[in-house]
Protein backbone atom coordinates (compact mmCIF):
# COMPACT_ATOMS: atom_id res chain seq x y z
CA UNK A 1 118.33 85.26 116.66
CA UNK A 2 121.45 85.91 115.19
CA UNK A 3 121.87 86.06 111.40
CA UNK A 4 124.87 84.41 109.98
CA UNK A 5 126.46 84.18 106.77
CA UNK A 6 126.11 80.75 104.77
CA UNK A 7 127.81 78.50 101.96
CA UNK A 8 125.49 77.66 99.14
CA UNK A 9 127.37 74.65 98.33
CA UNK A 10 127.24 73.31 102.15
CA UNK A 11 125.65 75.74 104.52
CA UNK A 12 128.38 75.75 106.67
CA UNK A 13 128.21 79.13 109.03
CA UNK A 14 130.85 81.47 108.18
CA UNK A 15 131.85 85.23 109.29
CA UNK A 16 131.46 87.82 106.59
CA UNK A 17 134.60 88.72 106.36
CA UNK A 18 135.40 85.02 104.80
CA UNK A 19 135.57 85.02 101.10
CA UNK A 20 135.89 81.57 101.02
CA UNK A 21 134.05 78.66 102.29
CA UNK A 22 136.25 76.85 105.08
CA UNK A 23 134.86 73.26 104.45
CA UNK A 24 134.40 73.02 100.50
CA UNK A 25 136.13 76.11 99.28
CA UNK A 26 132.69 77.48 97.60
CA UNK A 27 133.31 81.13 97.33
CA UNK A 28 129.67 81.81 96.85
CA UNK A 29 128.71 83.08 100.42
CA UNK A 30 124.83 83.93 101.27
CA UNK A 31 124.10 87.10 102.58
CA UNK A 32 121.49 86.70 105.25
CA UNK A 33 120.48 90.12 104.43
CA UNK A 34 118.82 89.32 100.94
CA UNK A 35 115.58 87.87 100.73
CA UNK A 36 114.79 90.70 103.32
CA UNK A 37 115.89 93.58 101.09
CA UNK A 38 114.28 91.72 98.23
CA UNK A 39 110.70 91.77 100.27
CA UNK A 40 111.42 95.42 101.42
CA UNK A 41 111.89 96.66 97.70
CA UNK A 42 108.89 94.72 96.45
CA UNK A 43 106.74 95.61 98.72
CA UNK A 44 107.74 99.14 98.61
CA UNK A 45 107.00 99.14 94.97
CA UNK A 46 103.66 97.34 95.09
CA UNK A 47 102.79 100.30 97.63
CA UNK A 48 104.59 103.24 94.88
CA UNK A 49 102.76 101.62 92.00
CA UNK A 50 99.39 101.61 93.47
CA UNK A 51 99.38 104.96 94.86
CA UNK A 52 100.45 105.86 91.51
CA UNK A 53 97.63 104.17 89.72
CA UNK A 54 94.99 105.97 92.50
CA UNK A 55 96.70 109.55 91.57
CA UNK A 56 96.27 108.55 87.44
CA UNK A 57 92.56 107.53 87.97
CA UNK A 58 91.87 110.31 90.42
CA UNK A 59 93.45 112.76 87.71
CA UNK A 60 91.76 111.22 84.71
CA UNK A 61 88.68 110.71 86.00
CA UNK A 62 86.06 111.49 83.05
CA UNK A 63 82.57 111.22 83.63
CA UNK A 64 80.12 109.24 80.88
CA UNK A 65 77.93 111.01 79.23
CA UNK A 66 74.56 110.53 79.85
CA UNK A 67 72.23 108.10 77.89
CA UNK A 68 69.51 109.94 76.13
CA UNK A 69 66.19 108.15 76.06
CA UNK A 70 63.95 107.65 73.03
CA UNK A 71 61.29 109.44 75.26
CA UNK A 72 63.14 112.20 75.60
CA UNK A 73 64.20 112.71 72.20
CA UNK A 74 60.58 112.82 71.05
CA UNK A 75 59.86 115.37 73.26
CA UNK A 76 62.53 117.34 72.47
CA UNK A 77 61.41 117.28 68.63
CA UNK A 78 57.91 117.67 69.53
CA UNK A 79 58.76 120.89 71.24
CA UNK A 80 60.88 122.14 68.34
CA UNK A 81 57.93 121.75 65.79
């Protein structure tokens, strides 16, 4: 499959070296390049960003303290006396 260069105005086929639309004279020429690098950049950052966010919780990681039971808080006051 060979990718070719379209009008926006008529998506007539035209070379890339045309600036100008042969049929309607649109000069606004689609690459067929772009939604492609579009998908390659956003993926790429989706992959940055999460491997980012693993690193910061890996990093940060803070462990809870434990909960302290009524139980044992008796029996730590009931050795003290």
């Amino acid at each position: 499959m060979i990718y070719q260069y379209r009008c926006a105005c008529c998506s007539e086929a035209v070379t890339s070296t045309e600036k100008v639309c042969p049929k309607c004279g649109s000069q606004h020429i689609k690459s067929p390049y772009g939604l492609w690098v579009f998908c390659i950049f956003a993926c790429l950052f989706t992959v940055i960003s999460f491997k980012v966010g693993n690193i910061y919780i890996q990093n940060h990681n803070i462990e809870t303290p434990s909960q302290v039971s009524l139980l044992d808080v008796l029996q730590q006051s009931s050795k003290t006396d």
